[in-house]
N, C-alpha and C. Protein backbone atom coordinates (compact mmCIF):
# COMPACT_ATOMS: atom_id res chain seq x y z
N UNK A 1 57.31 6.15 -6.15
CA UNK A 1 57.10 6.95 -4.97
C UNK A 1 57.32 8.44 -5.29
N UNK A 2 58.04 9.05 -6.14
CA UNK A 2 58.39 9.78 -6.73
C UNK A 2 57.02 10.73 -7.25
N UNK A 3 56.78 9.58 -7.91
CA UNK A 3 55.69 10.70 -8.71
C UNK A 3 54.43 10.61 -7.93
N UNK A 4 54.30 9.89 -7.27
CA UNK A 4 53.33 10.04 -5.66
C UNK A 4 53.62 11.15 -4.88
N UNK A 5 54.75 11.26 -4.56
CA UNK A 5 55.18 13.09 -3.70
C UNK A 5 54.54 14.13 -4.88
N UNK A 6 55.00 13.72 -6.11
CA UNK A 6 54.93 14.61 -6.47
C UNK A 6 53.86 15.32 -7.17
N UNK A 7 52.88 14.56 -6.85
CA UNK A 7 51.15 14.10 -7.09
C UNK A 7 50.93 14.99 -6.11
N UNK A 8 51.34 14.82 -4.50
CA UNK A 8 50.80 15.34 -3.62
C UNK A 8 51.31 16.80 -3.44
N UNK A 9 52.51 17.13 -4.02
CA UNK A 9 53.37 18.47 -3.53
C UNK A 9 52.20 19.64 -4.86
N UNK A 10 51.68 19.08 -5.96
CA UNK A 10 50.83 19.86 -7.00
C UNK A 10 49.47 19.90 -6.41
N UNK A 11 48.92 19.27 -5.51
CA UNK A 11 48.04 19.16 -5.36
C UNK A 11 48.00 20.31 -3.61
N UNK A 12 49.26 20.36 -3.07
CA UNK A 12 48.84 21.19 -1.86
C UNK A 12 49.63 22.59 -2.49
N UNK A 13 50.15 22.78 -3.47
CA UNK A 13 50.65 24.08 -4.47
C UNK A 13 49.37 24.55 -4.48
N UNK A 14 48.38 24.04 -5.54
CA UNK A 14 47.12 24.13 -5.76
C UNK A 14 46.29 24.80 -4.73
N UNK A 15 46.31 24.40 -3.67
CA UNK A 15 45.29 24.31 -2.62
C UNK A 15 46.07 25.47 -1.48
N UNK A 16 47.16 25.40 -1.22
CA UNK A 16 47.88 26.13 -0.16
C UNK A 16 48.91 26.98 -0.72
N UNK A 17 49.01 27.02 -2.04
CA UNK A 17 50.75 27.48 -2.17
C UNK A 17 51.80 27.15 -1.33
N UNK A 18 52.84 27.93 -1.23
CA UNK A 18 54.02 26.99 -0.73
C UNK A 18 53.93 27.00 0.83
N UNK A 19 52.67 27.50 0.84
CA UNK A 19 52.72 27.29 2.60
C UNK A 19 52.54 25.80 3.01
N UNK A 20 53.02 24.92 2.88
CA UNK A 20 52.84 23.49 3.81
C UNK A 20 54.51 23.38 3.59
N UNK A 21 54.18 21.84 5.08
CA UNK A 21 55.50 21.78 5.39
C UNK A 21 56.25 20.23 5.02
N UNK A 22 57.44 19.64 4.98
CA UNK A 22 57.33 18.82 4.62
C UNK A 22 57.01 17.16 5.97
N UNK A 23 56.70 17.51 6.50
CA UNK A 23 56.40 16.77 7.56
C UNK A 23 54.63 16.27 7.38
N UNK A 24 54.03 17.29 6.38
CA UNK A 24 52.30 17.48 5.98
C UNK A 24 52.42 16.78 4.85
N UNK A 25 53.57 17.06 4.38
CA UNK A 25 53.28 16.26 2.67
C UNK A 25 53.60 14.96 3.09
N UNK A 26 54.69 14.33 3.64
CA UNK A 26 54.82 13.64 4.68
C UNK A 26 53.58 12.54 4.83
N UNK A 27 52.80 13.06 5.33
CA UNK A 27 51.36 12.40 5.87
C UNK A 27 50.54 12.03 4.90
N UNK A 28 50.51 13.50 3.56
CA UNK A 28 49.83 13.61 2.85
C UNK A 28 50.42 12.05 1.95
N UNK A 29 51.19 11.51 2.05
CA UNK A 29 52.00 10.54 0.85
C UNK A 29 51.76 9.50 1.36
N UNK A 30 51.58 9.37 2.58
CA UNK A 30 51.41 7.90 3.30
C UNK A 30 53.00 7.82 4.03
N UNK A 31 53.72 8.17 3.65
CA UNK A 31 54.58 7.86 4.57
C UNK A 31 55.74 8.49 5.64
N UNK A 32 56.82 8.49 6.19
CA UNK A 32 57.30 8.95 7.33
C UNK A 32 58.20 10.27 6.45
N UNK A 33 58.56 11.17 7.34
CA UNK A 33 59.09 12.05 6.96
C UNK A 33 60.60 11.95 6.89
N UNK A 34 61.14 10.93 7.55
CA UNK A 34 62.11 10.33 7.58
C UNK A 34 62.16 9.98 5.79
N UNK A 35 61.54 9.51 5.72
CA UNK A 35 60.85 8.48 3.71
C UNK A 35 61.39 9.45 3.26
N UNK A 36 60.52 10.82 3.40
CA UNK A 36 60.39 12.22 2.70
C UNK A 36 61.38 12.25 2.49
N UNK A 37 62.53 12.93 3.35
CA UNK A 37 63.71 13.23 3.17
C UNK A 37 64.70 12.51 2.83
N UNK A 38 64.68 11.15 2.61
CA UNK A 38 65.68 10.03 2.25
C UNK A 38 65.49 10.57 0.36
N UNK A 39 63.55 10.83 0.37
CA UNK A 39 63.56 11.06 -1.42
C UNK A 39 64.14 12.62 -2.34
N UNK A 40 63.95 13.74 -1.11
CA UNK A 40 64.38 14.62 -1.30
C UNK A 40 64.81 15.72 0.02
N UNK A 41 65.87 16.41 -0.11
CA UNK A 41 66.35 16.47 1.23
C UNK A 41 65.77 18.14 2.01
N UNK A 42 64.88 18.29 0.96
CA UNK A 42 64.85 19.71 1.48
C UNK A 42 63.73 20.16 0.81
N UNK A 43 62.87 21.14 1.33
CA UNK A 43 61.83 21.54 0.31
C UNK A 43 62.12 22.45 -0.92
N UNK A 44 63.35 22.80 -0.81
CA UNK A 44 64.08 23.60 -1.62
C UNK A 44 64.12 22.90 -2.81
N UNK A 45 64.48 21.68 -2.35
CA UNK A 45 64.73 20.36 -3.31
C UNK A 45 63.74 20.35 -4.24
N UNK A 46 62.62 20.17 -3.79
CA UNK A 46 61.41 19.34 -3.73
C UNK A 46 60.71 21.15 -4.58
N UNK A 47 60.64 21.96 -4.35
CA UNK A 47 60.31 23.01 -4.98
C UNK A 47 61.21 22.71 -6.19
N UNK A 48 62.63 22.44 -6.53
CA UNK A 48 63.35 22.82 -8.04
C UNK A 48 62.93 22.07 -8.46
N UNK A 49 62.44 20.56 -8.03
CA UNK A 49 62.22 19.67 -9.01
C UNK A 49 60.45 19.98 -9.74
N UNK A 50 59.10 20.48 -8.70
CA UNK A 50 58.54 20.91 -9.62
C UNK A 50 58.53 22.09 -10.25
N UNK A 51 59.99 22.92 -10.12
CA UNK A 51 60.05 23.87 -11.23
C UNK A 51 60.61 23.07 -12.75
N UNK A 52 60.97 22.22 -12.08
CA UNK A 52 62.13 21.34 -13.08
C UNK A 52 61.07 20.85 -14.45
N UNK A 53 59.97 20.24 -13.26
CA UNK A 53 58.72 19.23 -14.66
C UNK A 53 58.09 20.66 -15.09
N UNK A 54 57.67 21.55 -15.00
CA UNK A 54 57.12 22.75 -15.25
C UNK A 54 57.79 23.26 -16.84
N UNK A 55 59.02 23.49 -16.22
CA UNK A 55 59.81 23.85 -17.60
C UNK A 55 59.95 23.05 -18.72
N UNK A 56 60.13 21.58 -18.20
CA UNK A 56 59.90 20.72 -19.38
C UNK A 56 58.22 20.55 -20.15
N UNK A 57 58.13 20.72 -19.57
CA UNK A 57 56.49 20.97 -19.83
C UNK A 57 56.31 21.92 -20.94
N UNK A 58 56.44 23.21 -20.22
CA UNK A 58 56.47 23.89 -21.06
C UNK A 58 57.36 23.88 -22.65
N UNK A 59 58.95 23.35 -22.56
CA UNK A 59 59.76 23.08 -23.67
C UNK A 59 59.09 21.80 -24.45
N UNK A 60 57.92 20.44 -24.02
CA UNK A 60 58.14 19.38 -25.23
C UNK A 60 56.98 20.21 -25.42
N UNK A 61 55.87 21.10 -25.01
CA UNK A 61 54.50 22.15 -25.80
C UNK A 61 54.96 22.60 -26.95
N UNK A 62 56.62 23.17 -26.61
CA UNK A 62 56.59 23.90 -27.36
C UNK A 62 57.40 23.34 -28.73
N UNK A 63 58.21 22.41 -28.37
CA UNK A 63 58.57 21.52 -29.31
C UNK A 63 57.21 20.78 -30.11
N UNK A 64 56.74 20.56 -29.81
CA UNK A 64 55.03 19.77 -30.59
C UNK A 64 54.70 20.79 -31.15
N UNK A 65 54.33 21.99 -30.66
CA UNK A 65 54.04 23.24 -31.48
C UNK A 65 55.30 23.80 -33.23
N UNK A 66 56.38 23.56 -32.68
CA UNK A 66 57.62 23.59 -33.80
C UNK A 66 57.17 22.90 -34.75
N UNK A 67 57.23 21.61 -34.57
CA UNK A 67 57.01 20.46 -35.16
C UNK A 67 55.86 20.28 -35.79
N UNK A 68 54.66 21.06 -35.93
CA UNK A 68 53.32 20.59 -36.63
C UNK A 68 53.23 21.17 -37.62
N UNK A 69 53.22 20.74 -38.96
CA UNK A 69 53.47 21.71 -40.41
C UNK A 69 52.54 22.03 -40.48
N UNK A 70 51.38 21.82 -40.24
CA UNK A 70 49.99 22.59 -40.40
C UNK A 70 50.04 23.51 -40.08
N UNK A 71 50.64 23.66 -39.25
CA UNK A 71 50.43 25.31 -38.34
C UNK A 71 51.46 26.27 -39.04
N UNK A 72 50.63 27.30 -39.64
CA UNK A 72 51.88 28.83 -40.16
C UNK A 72 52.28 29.40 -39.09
N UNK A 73 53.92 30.05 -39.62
CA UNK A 73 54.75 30.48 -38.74
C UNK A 73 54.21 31.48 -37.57
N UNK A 74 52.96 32.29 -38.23
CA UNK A 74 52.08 33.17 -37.27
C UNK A 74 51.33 32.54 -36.19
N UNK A 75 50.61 31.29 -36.76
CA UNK A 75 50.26 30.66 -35.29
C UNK A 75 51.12 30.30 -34.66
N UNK A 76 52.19 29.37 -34.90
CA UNK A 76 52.88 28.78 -34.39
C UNK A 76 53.50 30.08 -33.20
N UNK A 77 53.64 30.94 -33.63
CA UNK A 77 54.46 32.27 -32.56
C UNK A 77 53.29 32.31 -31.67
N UNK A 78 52.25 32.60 -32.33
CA UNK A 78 51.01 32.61 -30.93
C UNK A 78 50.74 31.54 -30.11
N UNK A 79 50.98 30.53 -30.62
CA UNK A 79 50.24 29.33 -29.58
C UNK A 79 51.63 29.46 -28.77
N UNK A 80 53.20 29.77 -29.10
CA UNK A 80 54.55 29.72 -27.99
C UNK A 80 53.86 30.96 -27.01
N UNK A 81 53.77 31.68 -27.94
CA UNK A 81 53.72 32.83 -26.42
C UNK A 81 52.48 32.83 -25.70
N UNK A 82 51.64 32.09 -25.79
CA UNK A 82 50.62 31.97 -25.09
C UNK A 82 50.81 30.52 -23.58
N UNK A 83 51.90 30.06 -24.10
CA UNK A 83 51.67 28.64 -23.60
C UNK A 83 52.16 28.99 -22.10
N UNK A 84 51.44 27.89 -20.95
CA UNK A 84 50.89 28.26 -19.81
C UNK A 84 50.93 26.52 -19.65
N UNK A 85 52.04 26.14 -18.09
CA UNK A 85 51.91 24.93 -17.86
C UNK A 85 50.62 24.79 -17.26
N UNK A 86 49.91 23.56 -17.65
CA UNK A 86 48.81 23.45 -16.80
C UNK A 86 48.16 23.21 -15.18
N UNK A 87 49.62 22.99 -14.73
CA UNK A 87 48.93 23.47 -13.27
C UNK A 87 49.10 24.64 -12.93
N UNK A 88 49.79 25.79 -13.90
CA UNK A 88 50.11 26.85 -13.43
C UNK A 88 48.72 27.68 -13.84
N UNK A 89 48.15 27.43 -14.53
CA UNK A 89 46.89 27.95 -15.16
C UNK A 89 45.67 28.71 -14.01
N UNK A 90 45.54 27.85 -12.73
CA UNK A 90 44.46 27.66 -11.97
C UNK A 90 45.52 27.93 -10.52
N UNK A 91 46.80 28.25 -10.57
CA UNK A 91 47.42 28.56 -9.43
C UNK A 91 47.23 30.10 -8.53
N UNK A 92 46.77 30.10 -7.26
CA UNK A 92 46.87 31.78 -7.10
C UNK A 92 47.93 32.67 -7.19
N UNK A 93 48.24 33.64 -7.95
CA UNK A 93 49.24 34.11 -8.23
C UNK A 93 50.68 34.35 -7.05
N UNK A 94 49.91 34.84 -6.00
CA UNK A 94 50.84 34.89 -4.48
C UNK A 94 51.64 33.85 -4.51
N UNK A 95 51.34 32.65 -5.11
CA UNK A 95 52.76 31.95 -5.49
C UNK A 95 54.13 32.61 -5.62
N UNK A 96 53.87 33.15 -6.85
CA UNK A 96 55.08 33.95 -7.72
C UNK A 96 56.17 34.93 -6.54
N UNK A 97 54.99 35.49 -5.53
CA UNK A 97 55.54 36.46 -4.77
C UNK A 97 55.82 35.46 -3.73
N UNK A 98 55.51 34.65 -3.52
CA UNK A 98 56.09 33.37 -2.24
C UNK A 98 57.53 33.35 -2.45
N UNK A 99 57.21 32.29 -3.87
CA UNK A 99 58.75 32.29 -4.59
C UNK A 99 59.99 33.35 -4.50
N UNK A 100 59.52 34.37 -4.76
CA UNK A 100 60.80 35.00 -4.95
C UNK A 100 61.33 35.97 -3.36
N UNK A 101 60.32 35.62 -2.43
CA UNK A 101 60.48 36.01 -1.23
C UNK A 101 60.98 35.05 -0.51
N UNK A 102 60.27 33.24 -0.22
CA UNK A 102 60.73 32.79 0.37
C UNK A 102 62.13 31.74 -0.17
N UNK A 103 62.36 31.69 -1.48
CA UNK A 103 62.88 30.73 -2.39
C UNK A 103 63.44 31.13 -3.65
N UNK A 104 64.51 32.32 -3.04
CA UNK A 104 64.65 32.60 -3.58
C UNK A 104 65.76 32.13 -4.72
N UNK A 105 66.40 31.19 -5.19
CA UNK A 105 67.41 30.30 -5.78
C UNK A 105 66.03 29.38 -6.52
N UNK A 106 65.08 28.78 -5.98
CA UNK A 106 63.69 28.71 -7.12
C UNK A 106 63.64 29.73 -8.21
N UNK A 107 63.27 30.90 -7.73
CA UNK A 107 62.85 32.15 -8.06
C UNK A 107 63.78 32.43 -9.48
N UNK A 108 65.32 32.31 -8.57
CA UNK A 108 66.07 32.85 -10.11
C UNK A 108 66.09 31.98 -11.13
N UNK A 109 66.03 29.98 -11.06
CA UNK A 109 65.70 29.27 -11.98
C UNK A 109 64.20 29.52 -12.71
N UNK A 110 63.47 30.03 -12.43
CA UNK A 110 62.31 30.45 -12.89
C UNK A 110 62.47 31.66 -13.46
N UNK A 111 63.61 32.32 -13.15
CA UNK A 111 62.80 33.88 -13.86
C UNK A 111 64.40 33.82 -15.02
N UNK A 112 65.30 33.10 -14.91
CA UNK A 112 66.28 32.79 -16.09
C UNK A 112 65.62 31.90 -16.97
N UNK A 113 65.11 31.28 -17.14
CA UNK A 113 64.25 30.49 -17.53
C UNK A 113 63.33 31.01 -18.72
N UNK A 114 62.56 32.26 -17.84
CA UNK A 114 61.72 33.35 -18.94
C UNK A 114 62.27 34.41 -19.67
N UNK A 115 63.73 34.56 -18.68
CA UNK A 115 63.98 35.51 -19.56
C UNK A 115 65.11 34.76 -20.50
N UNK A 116 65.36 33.67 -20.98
CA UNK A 116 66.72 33.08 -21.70
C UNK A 116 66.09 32.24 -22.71
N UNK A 117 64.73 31.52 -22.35
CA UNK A 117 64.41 30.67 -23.50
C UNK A 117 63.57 31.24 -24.75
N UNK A 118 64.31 31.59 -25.20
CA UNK A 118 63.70 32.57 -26.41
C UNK A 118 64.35 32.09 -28.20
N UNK A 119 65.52 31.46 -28.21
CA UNK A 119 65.39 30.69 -29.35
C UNK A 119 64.63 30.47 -30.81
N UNK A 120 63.94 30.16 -29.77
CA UNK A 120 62.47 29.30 -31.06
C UNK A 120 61.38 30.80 -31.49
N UNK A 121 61.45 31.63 -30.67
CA UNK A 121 60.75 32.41 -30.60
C UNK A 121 61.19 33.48 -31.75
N UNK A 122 62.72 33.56 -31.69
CA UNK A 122 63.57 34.57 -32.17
C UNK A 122 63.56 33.50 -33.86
N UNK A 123 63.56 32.18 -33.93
CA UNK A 123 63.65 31.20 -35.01
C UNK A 123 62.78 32.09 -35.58
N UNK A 124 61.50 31.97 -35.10
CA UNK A 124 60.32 32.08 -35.65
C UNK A 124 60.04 33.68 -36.21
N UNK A 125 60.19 34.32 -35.41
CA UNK A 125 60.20 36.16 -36.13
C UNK A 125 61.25 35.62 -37.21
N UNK A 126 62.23 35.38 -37.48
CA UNK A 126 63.81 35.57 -38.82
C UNK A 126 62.46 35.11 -39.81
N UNK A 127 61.72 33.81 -39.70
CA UNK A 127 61.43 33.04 -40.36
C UNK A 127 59.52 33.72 -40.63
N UNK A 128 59.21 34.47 -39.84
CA UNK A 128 57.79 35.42 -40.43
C UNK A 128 58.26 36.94 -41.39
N UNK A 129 59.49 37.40 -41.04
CA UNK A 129 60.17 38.80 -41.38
C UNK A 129 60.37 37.63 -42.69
N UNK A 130 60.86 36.63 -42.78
CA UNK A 130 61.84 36.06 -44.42
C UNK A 130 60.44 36.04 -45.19
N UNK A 131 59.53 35.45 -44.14
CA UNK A 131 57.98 35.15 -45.39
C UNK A 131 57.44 36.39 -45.80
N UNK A 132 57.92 37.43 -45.14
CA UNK A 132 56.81 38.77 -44.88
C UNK A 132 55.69 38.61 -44.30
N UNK A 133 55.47 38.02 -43.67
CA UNK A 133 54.22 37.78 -42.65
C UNK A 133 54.48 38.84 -41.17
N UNK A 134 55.59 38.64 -40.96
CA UNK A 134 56.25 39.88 -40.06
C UNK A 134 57.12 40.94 -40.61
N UNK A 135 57.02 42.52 -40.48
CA UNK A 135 57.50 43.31 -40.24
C UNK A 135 59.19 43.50 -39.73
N UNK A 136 59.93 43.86 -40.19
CA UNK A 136 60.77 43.84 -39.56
C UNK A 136 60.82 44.71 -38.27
N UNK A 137 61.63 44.28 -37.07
CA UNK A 137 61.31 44.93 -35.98
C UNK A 137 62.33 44.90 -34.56
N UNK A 138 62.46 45.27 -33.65
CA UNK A 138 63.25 45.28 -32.45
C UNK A 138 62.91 43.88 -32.10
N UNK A 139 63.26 43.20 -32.22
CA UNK A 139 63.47 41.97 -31.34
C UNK A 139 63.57 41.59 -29.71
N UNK A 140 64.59 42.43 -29.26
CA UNK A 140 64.76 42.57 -27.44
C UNK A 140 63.86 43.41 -27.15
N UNK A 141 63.70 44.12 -27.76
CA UNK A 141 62.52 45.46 -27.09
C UNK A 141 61.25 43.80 -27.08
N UNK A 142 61.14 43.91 -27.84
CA UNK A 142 59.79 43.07 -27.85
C UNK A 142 59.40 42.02 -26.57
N UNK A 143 60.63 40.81 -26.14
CA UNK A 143 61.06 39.97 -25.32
C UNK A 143 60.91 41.13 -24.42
N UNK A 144 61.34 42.30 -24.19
CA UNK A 144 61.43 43.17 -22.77
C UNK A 144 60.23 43.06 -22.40
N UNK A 145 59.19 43.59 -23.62
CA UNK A 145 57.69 43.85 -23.25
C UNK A 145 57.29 42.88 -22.98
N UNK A 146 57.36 41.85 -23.72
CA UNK A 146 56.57 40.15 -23.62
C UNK A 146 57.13 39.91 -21.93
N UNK A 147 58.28 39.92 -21.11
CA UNK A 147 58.59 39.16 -20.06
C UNK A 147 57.74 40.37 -19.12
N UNK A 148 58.09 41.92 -19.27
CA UNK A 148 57.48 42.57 -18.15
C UNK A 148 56.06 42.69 -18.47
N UNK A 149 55.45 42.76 -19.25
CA UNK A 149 54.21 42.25 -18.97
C UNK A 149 53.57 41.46 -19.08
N UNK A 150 54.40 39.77 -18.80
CA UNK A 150 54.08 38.68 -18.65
C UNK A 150 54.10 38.95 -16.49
N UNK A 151 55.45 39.46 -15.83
CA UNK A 151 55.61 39.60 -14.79
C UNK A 151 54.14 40.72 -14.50
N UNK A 152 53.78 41.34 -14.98
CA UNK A 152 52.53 42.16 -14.53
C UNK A 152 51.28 40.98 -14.54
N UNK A 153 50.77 40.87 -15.30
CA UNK A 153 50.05 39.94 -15.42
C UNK A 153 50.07 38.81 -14.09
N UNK A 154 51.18 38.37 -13.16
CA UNK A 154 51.37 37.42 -12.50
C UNK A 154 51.50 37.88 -11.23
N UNK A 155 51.93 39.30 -11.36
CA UNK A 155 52.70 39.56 -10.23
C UNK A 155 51.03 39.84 -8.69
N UNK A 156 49.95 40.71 -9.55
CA UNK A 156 48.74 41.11 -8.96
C UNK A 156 47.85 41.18 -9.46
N UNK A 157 47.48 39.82 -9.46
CA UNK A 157 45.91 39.86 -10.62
C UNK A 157 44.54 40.55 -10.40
N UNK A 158 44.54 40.75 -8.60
CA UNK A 158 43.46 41.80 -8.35
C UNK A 158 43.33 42.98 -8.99
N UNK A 159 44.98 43.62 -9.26
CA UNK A 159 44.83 45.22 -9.71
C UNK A 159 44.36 44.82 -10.99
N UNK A 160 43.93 44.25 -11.74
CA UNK A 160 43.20 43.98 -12.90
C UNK A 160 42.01 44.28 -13.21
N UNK A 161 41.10 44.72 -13.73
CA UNK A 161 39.72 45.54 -13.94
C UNK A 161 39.08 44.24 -14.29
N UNK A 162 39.79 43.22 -14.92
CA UNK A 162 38.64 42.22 -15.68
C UNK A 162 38.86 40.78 -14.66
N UNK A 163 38.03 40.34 -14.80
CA UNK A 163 37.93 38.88 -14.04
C UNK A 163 38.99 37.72 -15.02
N UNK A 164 39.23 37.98 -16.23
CA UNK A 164 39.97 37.17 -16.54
C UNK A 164 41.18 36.53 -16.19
N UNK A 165 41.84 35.08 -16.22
CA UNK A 165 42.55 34.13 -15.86
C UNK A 165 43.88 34.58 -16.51
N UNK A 166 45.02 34.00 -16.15
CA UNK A 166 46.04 34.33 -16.80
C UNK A 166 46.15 33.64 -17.95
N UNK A 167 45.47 32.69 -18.46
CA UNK A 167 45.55 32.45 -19.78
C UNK A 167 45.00 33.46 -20.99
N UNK A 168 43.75 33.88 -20.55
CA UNK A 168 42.91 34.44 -21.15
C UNK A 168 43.70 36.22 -21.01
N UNK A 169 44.25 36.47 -20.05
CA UNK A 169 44.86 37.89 -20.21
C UNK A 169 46.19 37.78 -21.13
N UNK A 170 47.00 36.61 -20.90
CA UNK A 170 48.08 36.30 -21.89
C UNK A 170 47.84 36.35 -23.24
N UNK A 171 46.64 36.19 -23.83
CA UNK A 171 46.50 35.77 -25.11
C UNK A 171 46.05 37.38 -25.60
N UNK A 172 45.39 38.14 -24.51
CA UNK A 172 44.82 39.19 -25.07
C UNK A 172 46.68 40.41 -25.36
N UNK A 173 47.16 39.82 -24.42
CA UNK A 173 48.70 40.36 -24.07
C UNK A 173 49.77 40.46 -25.60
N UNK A 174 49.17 39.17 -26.09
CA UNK A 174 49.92 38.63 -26.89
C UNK A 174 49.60 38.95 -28.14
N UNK A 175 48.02 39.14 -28.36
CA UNK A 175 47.55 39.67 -29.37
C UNK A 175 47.54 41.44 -29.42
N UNK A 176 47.80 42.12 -28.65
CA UNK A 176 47.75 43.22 -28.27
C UNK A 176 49.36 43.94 -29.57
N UNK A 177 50.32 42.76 -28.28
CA UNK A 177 52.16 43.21 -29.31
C UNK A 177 52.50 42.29 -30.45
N UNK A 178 50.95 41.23 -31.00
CA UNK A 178 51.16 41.14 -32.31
C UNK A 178 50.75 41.71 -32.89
N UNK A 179 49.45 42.29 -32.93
CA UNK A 179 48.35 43.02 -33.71
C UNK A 179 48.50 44.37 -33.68
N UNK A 180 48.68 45.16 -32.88
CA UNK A 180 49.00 46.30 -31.96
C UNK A 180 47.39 46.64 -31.44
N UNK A 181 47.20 48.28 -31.50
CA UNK A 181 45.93 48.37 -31.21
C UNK A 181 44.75 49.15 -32.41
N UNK A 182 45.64 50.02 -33.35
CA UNK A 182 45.00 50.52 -34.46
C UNK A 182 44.18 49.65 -35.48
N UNK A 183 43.02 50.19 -35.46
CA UNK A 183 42.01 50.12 -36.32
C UNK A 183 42.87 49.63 -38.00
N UNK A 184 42.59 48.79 -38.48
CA UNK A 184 42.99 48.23 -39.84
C UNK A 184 42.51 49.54 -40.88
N UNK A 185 43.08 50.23 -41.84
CA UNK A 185 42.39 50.97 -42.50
C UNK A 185 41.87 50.92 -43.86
N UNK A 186 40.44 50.83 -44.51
CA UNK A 186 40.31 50.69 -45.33
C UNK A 186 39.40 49.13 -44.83
C-alpha cells in the first residue's frame, strides 16, 4: 500500500506540485483518508519520505557510478555531478520554491543534503589531482559554485535564454567549472 501512495503522491508532484491535499491522494489511492493517515500522519510526513527515496536514489547512482572500473576518475566526477533523480528531471521547478516556502523542515533536509554530500566528490578530485588529470585547486570554492549555481539553475528556469531542461543546463554547468571557458591553445 505503501508504494501505491507513493505511486500516486509522484504522480500528482508531477502533475500539480505540492498543491494537492491529502484527502485527493486519498481518492487518488482507492482508499479512505482515514487509511491515509493511519499510513502516514501528515503530508509533511508523506513529503520527507519522497524526499527520503529521492536521496537514496540519488546515493545507490552514485554508488554504481564509484563502483564501475571502466569509467576514469574524470568521468566518473562528471556523470556525479550531473546526476538528477528521475522524477526530478521533468518536475516544474516552482516545486523548489513551494518547498522552501510551504515546507519548510522538507526544504532544510533537501538543501543539507546538497550542501553535505560531497565525500565521493572530494574522493574523487584527491584521486584526479594524485593522477594529474586534475589541477590542483580550491575545493569549497568549487562546491560553493557547483551548489549556487545548481540553486540558480532550479530556482527560475524562465529567466533562462535557452529552452533547455535541467539536465541538459547541469551538464553544460558542469562542463563549464570543469573545462572552464578558454579556447585550448595551440
Amino acid at each position: 500500500m505503501n508504494d501505491r501512495i507513493m505511486e500516486v503522491v509522484r504522480h500528482e508532484i508531477k502533475r500539480r506540485g505540492l498543491r494537492f491535499t491529502m484527502a485527493e491522494l486519498a481518492k487518488l489511492s482507492g482508499m479512505s483518508t482515514k487509511t491515509l493517515y493511519g499510513i502516514f500522519s501528515s503530508k509533511e510526513e508523506l513529503i520527507t519520505a519522497i524526499l527520503d527515496d529521492t536521496m537514496n536514489e540519488l546515493k545507490e547512482k552514485e554508488k554504481a557510478i564509484l563502483e564501475d572500473d571502466k569509467l576514469s576518475t574524470l568521468t566518473k566526477l562528471k556523470k556525479c555531478l550531473v546526476l538528477v533523480p528521475a522524477d526530478f528531471q521533468f518536475v516544474d521547478m516552482n516545486l523548489i520554491t513551494d518547498l522552501q516556502r510551504f515546507y519548510p523542515l522538507q526544504w532544510k533536509l533537501l538543501d543539507q543534503f546538497l550542501n553535505q554530500q560531497w565525500d565521493s566528490i572530494l574522493s574523487l578530485f584527491n584521486e584526479g589531482i594524485s593522477e594529474g588529470t586534475l589541477r590542483s585547486f580550491n575545493t569549497e570554492l568549487f562546491i560553493d559554485l557547483y551548489v549556487g549555481g545548481f540553486y540558480r539553475l532550479i530556482e527560475d528556469p524562465s529567466a533562462r535564454k535557452s529552452n533547455k531542461g535541467l539536465q541538459e543546463s547541469l551538464e553544460d554547468m558542469v562542463d563549464i567549472l570543469l573545462s572552464g571557458i578558454v579556447q585550448k591553445e595551440g
